[in-house]
C-alpha atoms as a PDB file:
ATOM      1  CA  UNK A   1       6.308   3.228  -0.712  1.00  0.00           C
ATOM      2  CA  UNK A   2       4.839   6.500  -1.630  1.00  0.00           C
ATOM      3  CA  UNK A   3       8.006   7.733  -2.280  1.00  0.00           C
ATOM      4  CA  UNK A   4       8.979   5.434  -4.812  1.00  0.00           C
ATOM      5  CA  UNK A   5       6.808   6.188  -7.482  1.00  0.00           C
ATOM      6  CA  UNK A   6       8.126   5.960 -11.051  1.00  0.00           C
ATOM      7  CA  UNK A   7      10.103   8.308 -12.880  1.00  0.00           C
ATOM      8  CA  UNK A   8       9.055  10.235 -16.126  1.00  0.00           C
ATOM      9  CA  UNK A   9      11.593   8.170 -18.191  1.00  0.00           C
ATOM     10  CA  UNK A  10      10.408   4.452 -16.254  1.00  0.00           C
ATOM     11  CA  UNK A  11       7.062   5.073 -17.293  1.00  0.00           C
ATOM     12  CA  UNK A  12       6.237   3.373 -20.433  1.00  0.00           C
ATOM     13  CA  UNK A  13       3.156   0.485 -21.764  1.00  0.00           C
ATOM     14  CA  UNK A  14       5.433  -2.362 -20.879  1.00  0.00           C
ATOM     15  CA  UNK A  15       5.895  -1.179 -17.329  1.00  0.00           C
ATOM     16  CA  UNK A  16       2.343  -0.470 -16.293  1.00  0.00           C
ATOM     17  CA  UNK A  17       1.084  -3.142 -17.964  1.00  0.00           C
ATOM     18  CA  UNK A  18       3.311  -5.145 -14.741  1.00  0.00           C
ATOM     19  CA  UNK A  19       0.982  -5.531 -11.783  1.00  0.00           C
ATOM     20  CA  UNK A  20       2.766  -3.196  -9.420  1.00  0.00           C
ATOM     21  CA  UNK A  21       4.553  -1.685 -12.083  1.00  0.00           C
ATOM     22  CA  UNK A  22       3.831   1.613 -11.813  1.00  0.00           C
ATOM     23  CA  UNK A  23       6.312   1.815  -8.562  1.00  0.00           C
ATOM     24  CA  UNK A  24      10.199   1.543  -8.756  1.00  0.00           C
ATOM     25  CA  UNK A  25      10.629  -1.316  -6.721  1.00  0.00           C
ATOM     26  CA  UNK A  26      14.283  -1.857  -8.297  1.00  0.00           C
ATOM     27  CA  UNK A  27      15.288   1.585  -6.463  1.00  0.00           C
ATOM     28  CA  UNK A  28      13.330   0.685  -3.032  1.00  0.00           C
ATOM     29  CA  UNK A  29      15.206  -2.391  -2.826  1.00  0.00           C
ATOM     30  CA  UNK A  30      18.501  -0.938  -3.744  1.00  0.00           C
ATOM     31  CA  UNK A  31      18.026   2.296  -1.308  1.00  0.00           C
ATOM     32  CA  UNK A  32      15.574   0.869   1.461  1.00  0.00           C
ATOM     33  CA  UNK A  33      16.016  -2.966   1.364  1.00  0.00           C
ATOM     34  CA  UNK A  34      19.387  -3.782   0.986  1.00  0.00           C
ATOM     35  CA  UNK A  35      20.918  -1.162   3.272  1.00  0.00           C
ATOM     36  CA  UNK A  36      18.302  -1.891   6.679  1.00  0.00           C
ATOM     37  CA  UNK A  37      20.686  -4.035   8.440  1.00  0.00           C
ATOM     38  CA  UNK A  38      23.460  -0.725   7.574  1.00  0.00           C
ATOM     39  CA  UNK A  39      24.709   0.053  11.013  1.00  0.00           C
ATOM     40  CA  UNK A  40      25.032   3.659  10.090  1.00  0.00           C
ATOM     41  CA  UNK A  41      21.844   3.883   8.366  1.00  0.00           C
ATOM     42  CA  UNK A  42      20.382   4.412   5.365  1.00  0.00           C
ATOM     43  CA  UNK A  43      19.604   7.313   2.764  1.00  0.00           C
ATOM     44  CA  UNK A  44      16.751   7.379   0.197  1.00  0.00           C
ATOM     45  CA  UNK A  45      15.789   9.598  -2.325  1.00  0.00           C
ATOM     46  CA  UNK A  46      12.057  10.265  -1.838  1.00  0.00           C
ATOM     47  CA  UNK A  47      10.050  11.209  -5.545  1.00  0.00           C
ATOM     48  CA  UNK A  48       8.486  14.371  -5.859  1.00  0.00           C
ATOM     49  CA  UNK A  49       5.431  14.390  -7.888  1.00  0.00           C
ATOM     50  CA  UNK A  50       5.166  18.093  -7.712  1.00  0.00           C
ATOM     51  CA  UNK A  51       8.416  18.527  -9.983  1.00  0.00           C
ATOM     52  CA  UNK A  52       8.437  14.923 -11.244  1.00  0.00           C
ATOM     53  CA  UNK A  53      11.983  14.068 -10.334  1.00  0.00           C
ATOM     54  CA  UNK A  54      13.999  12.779  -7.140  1.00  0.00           C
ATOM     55  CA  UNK A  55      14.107  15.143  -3.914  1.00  0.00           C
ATOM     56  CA  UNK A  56      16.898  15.698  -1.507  1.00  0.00           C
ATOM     57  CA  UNK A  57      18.023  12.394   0.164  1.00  0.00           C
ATOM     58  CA  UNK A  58      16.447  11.662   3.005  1.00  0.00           C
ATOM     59  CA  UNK A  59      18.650  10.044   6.310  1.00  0.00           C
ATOM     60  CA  UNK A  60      17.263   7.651   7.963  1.00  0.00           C
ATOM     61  CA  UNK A  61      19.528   6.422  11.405  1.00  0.00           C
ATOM     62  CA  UNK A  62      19.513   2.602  11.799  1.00  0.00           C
ATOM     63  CA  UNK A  63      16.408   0.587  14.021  1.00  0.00           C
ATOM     64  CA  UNK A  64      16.442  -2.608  14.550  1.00  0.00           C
ATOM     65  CA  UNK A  65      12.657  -2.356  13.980  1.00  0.00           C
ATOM     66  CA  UNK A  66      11.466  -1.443  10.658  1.00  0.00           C
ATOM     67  CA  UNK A  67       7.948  -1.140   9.385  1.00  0.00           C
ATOM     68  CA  UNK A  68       7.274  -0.971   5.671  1.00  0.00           C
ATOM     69  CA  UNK A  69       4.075   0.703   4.500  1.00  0.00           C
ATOM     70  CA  UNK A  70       2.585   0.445   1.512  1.00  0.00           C
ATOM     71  CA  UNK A  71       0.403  -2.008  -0.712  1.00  0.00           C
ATOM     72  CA  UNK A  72       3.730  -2.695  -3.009  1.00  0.00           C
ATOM     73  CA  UNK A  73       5.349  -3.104   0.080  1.00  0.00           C
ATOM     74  CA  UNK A  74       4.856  -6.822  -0.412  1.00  0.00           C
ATOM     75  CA  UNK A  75       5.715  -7.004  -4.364  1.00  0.00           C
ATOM     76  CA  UNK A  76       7.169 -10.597  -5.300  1.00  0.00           C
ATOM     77  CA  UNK A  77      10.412  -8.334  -6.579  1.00  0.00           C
ATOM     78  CA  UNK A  78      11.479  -8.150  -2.756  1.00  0.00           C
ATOM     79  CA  UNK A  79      10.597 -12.432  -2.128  1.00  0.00           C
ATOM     80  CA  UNK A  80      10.810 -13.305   1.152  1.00  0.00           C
ATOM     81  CA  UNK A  81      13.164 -10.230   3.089  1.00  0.00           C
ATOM     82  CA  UNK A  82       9.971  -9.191   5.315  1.00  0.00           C
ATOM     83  CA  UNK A  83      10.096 -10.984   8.830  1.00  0.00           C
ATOM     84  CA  UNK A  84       6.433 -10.515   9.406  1.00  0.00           C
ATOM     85  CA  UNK A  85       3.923  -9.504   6.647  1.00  0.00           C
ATOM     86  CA  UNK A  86       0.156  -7.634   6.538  1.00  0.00           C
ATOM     87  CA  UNK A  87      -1.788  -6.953   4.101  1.00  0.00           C
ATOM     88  CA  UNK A  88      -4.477  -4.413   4.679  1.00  0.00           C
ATOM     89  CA  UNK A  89      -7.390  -4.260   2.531  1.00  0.00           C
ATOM     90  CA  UNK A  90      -9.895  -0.817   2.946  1.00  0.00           C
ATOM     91  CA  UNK A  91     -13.699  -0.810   1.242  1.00  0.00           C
ATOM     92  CA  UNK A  92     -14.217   0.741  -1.703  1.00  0.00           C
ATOM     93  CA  UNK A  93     -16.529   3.684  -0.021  1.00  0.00           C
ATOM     94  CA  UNK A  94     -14.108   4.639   2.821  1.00  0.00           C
ATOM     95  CA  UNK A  95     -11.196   5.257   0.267  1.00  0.00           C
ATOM     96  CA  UNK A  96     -12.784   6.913  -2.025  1.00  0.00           C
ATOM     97  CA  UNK A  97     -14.058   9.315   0.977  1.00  0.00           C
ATOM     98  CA  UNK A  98     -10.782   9.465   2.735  1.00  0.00           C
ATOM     99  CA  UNK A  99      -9.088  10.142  -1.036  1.00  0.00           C
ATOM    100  CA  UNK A 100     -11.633  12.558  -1.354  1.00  0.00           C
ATOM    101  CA  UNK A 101     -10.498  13.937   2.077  1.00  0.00           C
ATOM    102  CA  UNK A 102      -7.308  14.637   1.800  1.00  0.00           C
ATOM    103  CA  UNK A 103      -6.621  15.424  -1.964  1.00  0.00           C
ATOM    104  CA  UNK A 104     -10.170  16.634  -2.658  1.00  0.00           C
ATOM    105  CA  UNK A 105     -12.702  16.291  -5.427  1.00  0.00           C
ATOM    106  CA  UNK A 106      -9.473  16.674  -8.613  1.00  0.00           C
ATOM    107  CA  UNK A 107      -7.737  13.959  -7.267  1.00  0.00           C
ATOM    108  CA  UNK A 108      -9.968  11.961  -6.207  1.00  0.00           C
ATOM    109  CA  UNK A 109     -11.057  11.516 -10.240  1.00  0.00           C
ATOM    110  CA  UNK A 110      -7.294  10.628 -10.870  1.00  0.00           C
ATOM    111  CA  UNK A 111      -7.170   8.096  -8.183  1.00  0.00           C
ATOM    112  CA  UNK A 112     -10.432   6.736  -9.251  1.00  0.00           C
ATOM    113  CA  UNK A 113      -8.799   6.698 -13.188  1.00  0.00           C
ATOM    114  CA  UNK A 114      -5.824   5.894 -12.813  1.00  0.00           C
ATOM    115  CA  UNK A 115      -4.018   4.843  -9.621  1.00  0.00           C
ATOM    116  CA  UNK A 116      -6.899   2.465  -8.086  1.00  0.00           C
ATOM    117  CA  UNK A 117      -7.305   0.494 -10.935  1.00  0.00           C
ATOM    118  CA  UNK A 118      -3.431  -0.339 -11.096  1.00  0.00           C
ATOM    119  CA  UNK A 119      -3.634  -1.149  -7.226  1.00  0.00           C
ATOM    120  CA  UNK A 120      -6.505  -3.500  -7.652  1.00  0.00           C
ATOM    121  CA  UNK A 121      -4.228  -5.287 -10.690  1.00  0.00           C
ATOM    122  CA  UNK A 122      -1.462  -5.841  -8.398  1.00  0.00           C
ATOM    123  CA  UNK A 123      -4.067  -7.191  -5.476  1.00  0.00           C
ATOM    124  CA  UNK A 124      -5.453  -9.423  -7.969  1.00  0.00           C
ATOM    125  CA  UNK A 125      -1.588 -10.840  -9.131  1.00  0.00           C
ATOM    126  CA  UNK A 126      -0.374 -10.626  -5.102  1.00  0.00           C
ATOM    127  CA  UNK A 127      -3.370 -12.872  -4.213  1.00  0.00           C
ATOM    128  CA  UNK A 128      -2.588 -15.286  -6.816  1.00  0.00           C
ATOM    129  CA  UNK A 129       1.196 -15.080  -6.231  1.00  0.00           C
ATOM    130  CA  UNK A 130      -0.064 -16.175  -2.294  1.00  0.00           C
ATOM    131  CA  UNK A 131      -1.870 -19.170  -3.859  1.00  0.00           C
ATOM    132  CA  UNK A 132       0.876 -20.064  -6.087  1.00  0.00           C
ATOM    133  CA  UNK A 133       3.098 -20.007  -2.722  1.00  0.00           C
ATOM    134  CA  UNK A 134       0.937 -22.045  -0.991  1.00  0.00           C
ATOM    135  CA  UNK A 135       1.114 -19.394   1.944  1.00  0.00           C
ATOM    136  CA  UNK A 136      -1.908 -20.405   3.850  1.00  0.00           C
ATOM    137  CA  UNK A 137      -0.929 -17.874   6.999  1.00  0.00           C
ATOM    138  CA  UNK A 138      -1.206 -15.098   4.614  1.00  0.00           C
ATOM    139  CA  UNK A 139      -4.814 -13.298   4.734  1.00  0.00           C
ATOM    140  CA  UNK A 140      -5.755  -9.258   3.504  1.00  0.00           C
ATOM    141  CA  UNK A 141      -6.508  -7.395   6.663  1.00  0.00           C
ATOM    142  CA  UNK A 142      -9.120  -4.552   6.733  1.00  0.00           C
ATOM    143  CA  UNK A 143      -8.059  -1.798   8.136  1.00  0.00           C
ATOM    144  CA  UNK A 144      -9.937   1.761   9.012  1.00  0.00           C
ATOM    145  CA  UNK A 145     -10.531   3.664  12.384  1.00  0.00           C
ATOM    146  CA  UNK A 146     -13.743   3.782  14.538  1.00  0.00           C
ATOM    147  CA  UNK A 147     -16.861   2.265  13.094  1.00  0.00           C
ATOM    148  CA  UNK A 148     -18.438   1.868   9.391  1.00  0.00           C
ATOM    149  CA  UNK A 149     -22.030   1.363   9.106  1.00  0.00           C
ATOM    150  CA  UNK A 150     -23.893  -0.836   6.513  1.00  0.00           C
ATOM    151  CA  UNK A 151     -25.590   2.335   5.400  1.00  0.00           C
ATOM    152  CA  UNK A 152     -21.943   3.111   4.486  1.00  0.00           C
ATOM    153  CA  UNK A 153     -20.944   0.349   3.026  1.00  0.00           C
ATOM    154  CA  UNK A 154     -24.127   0.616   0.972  1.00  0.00           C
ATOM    155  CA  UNK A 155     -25.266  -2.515   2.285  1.00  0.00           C
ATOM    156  CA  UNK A 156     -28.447  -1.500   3.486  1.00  0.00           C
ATOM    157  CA  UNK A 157     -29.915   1.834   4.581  1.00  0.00           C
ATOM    158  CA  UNK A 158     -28.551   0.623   8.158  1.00  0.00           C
ATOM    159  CA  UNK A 159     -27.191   3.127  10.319  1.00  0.00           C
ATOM    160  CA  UNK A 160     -27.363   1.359  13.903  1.00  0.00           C
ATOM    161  CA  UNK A 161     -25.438  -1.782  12.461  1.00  0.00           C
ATOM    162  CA  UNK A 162     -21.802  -0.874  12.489  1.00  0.00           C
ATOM    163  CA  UNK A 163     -18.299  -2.639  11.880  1.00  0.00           C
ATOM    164  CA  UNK A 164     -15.186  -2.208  13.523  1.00  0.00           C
ATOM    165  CA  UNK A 165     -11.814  -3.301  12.107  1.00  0.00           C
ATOM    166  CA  UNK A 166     -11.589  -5.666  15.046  1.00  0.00           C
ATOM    167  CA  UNK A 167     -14.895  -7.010  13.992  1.00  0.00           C
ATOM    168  CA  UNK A 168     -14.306  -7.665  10.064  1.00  0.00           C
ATOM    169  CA  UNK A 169     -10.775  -9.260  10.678  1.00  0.00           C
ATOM    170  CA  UNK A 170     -11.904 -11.789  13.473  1.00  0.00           C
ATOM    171  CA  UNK A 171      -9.985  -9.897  16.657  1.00  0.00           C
ATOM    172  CA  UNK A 172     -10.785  -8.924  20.086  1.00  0.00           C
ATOM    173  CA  UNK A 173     -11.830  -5.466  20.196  1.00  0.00           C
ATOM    174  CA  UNK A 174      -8.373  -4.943  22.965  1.00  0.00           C
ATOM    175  CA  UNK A 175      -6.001  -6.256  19.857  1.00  0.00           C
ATOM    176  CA  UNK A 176      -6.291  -2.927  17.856  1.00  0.00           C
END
C-alpha cells in the first residue's frame, strides 16, 4: 500500500480528516484490486514521494496467490474482496525504533507528527467498523522478529523477561 499514497492535488482537510484517508484507495482498487484475477496481469503506477507524482508503471505477471500488505490494506472501501485477512498490530517502542532505523532521526519526527497519528485514526475506525460487522474471527495480530523485553516495552526495568510474537498472539512457537 506504500505505493498508493495520495497525490499533491487529493490532499485536502476533507480527505485526511477520513480515517485512512490519506491513501488513494480509489486508485489501488482500480489498478491492484479489480485487475488480480487478469490472466495477463496487472500494471500499477507506484507514487513517488521523492518527486511527488506517479512513477513508471510497474508489471506485475498474474499469481493465483496474492498477498496484500499494508495497514489500509483492509480499508472498508475494498468490503469483503480479501479471501483471508490479518491485521498486524506492532508496540509503540519497536516502531518508533525500527522508523528510526531505517529513515533515521528526520523522519522519524514526521512519522511521529504526522503519519502515526493518521494510522492510529484509521485503527481506531477499522476496529469499530469490525464491531459494527459483527466479525468475531477478526483479531489485530502483533507482529515483530526475535524477542522484546519488558525493559523494552517499558514495562519494567526487565531484561530476562522477553516476548515473542508467537507468545503475545497465543501460537506455538513452530507456527511463525
Amino acid at each position: 500500500m506504500d505505493d498508493f499514497f495520495l497525490q499533491p492535488h487529493q490532499r485536502t482537510p476533507e480527505r485526511f480528516a477520513q480515517p485512512g484517508g490519506n491513501v488513494d484507495y480509489e486508485r489501488f482498487k482500480l489498478e491492484v484490486w479489480e485487475q488480480l484475477e487478469n490472466v495477463e496481469g496487472l500494471t500499477y503506477r507506484p507514487f513517488d514521494c521523492s518527486v511527488q507524482s506517479l512513477a513508471d508503471p510497474i508489471r506485475v505477471p498474474y499469481s493465483g496467490l496474492v498477498i496484500i500488505e499494508g495497514a489500509y490494506a483492509l480499508h472498508p472501501y475494498f468490503e469483503d474482496q480479501a479471501d483471508l485477512k490479518y491485521f498486524a498490530e506492532i508496540s509503540p517502542e519497536l516502531q518508533r525504533e525500527r522508523i528510526r532505523k531505517r529513515n533515521g532521526e528526520r523522519m522519524l519526527k514526521r512519522f511521529l507528527e504526522e503519519w502515526i497519528p493518521l494510522e492510529h485514526k484509521y485503527f481506531e475506525a477499522f476496529k469499530k467498523y469490525v464491531a459494527e460487522k459483527n466479525y468475531d474471527d477478526v483479531h489485530p495480530l502483533v507482529a515483530f522478529s526475535g524477542k522484546i523485553t519488558e525493559r523494552q516495552l517499558g514495562i519494567s526495568d526487565d531484561n530476562d523477561k522477553y516476548f515473542t510474537e508467537s507468545s503475545l498472539n497465543g501460537f506455538n512457537e513452530d507456527y511463525t
